[in-house]
N, C-alpha and C. Protein backbone atom coordinates (compact mmCIF):
# COMPACT_ATOMS: atom_id res chain seq x y z
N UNK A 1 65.33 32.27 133.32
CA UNK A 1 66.65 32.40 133.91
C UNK A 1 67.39 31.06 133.83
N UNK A 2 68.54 31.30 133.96
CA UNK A 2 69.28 29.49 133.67
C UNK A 2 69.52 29.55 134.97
N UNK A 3 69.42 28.06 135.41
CA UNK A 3 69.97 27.77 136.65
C UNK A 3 71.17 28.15 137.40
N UNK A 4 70.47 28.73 138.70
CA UNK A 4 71.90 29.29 139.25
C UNK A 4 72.45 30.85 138.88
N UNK A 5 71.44 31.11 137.76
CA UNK A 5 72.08 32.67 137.19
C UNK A 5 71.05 33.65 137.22
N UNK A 6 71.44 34.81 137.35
CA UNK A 6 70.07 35.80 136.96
C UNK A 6 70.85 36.25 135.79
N UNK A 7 70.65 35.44 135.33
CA UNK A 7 70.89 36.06 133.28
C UNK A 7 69.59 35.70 132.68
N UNK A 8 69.05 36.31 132.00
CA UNK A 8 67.34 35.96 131.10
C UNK A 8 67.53 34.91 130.55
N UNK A 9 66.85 34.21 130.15
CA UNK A 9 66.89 32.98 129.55
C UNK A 9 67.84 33.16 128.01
N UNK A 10 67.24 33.96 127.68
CA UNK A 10 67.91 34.64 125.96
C UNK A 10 69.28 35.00 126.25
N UNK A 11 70.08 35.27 127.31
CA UNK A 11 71.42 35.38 127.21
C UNK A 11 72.68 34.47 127.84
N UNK A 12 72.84 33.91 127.06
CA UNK A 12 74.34 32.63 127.10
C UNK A 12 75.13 33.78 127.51
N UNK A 13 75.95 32.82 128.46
CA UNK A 13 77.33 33.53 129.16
C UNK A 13 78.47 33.35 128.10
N UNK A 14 78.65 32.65 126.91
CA UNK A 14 79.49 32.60 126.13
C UNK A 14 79.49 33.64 125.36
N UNK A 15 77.93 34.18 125.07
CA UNK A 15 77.61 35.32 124.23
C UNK A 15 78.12 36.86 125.27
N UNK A 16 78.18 36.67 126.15
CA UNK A 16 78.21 37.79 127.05
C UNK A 16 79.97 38.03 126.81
N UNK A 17 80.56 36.54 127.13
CA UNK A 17 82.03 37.20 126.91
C UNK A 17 82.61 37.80 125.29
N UNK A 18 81.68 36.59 124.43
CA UNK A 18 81.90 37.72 123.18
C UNK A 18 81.52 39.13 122.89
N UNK A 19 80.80 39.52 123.81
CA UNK A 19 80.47 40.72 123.86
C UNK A 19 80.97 41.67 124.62
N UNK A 20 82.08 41.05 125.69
CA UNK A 20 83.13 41.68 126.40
C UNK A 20 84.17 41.91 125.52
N UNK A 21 84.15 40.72 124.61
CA UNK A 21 86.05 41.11 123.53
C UNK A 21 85.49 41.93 122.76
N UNK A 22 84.60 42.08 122.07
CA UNK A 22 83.82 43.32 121.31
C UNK A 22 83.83 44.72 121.89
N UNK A 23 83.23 44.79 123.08
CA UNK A 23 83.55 46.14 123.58
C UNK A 23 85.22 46.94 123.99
N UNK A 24 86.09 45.43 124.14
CA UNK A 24 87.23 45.75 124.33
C UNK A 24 87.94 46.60 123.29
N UNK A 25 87.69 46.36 121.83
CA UNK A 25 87.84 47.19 120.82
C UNK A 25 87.12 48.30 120.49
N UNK A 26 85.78 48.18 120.79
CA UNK A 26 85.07 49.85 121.23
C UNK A 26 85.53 50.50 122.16
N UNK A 27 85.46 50.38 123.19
CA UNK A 27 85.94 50.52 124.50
C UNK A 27 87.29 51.15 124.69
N UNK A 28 87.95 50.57 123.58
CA UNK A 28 89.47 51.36 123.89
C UNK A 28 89.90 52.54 123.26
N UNK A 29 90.58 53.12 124.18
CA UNK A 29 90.86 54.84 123.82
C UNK A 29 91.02 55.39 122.28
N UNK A 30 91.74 54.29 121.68
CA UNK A 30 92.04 54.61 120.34
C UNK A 30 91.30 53.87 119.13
N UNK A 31 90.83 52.53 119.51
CA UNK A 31 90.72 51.75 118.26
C UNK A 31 89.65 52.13 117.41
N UNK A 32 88.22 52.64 118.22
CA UNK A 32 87.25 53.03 117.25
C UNK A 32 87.95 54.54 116.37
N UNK A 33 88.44 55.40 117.15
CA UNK A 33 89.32 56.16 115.87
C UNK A 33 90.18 55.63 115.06
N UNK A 34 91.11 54.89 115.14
CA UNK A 34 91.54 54.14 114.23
C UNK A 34 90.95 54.08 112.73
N UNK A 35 89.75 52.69 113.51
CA UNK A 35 89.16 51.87 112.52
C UNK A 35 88.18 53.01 111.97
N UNK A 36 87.92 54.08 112.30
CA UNK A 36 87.20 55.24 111.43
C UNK A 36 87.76 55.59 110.80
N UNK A 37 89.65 56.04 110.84
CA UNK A 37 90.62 56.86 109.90
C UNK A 37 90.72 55.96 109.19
N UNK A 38 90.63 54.36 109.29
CA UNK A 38 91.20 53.62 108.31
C UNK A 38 90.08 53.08 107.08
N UNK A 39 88.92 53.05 107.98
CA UNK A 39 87.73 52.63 106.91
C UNK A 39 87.33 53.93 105.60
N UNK A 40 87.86 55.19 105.60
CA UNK A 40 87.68 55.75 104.62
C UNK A 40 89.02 55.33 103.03
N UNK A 41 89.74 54.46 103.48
CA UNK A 41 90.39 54.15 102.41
C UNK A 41 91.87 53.47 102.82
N UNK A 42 92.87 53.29 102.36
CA UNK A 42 93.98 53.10 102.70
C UNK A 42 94.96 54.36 103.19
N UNK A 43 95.26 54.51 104.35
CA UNK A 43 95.93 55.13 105.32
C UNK A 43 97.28 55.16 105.82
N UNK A 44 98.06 55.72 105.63
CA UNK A 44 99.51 55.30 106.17
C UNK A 44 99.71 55.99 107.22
N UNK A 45 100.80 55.64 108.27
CA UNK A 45 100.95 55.67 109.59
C UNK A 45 100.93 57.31 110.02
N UNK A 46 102.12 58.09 109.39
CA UNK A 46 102.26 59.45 109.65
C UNK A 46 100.56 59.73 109.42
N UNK A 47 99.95 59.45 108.27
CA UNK A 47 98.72 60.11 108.24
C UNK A 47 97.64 60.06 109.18
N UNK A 48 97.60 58.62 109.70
CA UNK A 48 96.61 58.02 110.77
C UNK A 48 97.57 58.92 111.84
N UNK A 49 98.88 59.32 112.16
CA UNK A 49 98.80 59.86 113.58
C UNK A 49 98.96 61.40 113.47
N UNK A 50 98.36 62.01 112.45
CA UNK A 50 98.21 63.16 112.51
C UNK A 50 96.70 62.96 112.63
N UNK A 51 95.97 62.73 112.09
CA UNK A 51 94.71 62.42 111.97
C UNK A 51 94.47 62.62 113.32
N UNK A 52 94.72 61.10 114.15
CA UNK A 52 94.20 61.52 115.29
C UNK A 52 94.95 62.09 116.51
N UNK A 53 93.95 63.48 116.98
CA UNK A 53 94.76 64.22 117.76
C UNK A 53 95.22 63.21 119.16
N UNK A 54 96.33 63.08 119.90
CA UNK A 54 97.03 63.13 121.15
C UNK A 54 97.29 61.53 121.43
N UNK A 55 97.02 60.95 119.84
CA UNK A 55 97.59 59.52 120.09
C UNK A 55 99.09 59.44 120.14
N UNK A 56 99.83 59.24 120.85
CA UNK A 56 101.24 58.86 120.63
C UNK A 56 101.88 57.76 119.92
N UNK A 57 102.96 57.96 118.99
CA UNK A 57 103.19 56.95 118.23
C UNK A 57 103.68 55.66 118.79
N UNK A 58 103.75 55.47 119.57
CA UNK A 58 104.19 54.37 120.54
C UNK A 58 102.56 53.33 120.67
N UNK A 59 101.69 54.24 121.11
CA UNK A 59 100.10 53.68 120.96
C UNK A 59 99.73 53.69 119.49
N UNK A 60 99.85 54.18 119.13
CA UNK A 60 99.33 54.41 117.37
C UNK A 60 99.94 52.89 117.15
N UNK A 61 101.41 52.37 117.23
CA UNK A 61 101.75 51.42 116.61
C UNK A 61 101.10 49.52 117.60
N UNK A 62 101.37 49.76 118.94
CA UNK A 62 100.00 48.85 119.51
C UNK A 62 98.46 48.72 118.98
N UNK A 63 98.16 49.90 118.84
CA UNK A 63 96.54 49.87 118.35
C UNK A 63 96.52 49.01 116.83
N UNK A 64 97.20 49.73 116.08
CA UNK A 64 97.26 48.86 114.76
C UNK A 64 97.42 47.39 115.09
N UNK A 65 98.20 47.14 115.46
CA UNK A 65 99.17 45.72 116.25
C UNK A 65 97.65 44.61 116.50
N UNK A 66 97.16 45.27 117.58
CA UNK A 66 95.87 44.84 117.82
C UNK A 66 94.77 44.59 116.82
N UNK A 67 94.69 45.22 116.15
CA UNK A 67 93.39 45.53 115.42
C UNK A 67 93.47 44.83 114.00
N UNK A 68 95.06 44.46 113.88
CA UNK A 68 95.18 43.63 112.44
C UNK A 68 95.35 42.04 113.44
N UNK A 69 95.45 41.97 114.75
CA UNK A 69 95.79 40.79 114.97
C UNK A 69 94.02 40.40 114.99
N UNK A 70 93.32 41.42 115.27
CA UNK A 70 91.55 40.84 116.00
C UNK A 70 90.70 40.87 114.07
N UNK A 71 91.80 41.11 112.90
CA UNK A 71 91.23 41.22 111.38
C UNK A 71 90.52 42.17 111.50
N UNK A 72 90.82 43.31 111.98
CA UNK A 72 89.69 44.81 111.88
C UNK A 72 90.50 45.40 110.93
N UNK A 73 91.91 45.51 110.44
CA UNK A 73 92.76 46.04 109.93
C UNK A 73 93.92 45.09 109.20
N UNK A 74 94.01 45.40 107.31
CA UNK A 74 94.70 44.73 106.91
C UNK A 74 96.01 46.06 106.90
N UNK A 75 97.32 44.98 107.07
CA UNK A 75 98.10 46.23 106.64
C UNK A 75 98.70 45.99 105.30
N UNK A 76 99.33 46.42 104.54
CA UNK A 76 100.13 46.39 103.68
C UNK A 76 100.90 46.87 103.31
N UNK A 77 102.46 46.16 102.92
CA UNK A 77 103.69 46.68 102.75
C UNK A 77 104.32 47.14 101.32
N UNK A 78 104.18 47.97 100.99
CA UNK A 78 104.55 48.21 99.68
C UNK A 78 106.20 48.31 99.63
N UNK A 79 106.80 47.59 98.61
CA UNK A 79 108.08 47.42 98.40
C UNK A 79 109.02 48.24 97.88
N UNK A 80 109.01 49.39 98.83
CA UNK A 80 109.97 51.10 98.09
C UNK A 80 110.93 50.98 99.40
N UNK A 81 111.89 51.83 98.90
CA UNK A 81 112.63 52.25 100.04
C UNK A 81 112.37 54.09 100.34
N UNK A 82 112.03 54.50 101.64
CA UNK A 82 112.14 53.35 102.68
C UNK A 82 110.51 52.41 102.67
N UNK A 83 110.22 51.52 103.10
CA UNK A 83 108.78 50.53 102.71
C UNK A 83 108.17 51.59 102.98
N UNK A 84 106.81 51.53 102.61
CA UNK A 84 105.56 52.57 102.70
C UNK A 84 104.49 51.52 103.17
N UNK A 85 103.81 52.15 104.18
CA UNK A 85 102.90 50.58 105.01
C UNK A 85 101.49 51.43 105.17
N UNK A 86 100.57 50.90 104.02
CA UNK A 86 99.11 51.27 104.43
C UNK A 86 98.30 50.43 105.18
N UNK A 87 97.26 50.97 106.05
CA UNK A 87 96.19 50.41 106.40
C UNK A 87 95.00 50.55 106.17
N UNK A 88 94.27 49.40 106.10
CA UNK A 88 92.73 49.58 105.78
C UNK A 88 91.59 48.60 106.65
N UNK A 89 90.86 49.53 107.06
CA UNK A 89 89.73 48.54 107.75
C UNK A 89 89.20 48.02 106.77
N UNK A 90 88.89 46.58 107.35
CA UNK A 90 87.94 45.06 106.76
C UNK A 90 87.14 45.49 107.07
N UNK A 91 86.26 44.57 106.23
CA UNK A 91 84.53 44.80 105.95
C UNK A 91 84.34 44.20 107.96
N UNK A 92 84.70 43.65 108.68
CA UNK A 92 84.45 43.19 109.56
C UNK A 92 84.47 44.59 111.01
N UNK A 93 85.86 45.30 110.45
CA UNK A 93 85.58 46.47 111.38
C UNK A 93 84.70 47.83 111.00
N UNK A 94 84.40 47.47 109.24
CA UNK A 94 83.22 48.76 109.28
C UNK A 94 82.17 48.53 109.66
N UNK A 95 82.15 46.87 109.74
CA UNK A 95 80.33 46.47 110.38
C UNK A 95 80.22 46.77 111.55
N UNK A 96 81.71 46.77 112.33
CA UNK A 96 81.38 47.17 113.98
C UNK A 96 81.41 48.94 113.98
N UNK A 97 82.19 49.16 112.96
CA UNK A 97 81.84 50.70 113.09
C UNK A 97 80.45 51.08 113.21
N UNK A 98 79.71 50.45 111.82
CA UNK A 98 78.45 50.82 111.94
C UNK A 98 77.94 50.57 113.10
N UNK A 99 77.86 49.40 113.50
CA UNK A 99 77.30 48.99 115.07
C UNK A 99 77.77 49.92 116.04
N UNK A 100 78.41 50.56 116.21
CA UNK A 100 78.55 51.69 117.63
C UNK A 100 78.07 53.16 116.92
N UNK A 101 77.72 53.28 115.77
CA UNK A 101 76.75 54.39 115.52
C UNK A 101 75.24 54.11 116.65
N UNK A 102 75.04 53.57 116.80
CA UNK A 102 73.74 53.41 117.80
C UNK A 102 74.17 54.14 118.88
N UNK A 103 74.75 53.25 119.51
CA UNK A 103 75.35 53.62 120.90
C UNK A 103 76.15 54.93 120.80
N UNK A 104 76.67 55.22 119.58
CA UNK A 104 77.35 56.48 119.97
C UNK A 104 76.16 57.99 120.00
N UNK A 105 75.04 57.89 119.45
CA UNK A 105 74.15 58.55 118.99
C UNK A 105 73.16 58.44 120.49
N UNK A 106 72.99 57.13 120.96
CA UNK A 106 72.23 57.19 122.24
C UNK A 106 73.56 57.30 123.52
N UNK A 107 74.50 57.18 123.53
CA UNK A 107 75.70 58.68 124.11
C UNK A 107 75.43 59.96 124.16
N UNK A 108 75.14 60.66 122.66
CA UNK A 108 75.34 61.59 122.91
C UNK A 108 73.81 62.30 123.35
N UNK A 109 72.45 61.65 122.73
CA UNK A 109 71.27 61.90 123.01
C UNK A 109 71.05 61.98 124.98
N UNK A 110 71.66 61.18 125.66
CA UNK A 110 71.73 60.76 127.33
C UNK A 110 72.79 61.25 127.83
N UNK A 111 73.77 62.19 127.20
CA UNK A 111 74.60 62.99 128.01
C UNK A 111 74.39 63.92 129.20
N UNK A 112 74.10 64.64 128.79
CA UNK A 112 73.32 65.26 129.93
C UNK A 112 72.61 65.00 130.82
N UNK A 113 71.94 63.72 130.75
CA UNK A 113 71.08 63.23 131.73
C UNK A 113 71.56 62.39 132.35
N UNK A 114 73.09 61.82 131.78
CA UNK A 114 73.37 60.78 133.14
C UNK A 114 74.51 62.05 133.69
N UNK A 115 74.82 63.26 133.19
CA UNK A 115 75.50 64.12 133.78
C UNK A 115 74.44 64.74 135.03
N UNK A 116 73.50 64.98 134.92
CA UNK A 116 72.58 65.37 135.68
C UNK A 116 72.09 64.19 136.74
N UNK A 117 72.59 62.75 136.17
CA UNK A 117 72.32 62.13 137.54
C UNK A 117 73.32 61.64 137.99
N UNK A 118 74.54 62.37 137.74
CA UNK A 118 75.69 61.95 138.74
C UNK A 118 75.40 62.94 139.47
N UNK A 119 75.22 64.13 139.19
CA UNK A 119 75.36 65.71 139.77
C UNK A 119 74.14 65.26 140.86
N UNK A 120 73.51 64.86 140.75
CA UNK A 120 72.01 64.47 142.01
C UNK A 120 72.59 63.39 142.91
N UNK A 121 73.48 62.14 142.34
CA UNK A 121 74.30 61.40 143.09
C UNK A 121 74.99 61.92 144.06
N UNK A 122 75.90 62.39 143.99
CA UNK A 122 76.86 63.12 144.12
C UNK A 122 76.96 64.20 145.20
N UNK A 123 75.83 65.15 145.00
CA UNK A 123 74.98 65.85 146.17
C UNK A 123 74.00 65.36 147.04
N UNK A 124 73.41 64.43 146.78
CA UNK A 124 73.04 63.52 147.64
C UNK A 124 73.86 62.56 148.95
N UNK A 125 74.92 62.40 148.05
CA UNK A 125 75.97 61.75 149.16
C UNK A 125 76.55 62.65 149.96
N UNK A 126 76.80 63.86 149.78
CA UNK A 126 77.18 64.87 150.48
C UNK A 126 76.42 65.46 151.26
């Protein structure tokens, strides 16, 4: 343990907050869909917000915003009228894609069972 902390010896608090801005992009309502619609190829906007159901284009255009500012997403402006603007996930947001295949797989494997221990919570408190 480091002094003063109950953190294990193996985990730096610097590493912990990088691992807070990391989840902030998992974590958020839209970006791992995003960076899934975008990592199959170059994507343009109408397409990414049909793609994903009940994003609003108001969020659709923040999420991008975000996600090319954190390099998960390059955009590009092609020079037509009116401009035509694709996006594509970087090799940096398919590596995190891959990385929440774990977690999304041990999600869905422990569904039920942390549903079943809220439901025991829950009636218990009552």
């Amino acid at each position: 343990m480091h002094a003063g902390s109950r953190l294990p010896d193996d985990v730096e608090p610097d590493t912990c907050a990088a691992f807070r801005d990391a989840l902030d992009r998992v974590g958020s309502k839209w970006g791992i869909a995003v960076i899934a619609a975008a990592g199959e190829g170059p994507i343009r906007f109408g397409e990414l917000h049909r793609t994903i159901p009940g994003i609003s284009r108001r969020m659709l255009t923040l999420t991008l915003r975000t996600l090319e500012r954190d390099g998960l997403l390059t955009r590009t402006v092609h020079p037509t009228v009116p401009p035509q603007v694709e996006y594509t996930a970087t090799d940096l947001a398919r590596d995190l894609f891959a990385s929440t295949r774990a977690l999304s797989a041990w999600a869905e494997n422990n569904h039920e069972k942390i549903a079943a221990a809220r439901a025991a919570y829950d009636d218990a408190a009552t």
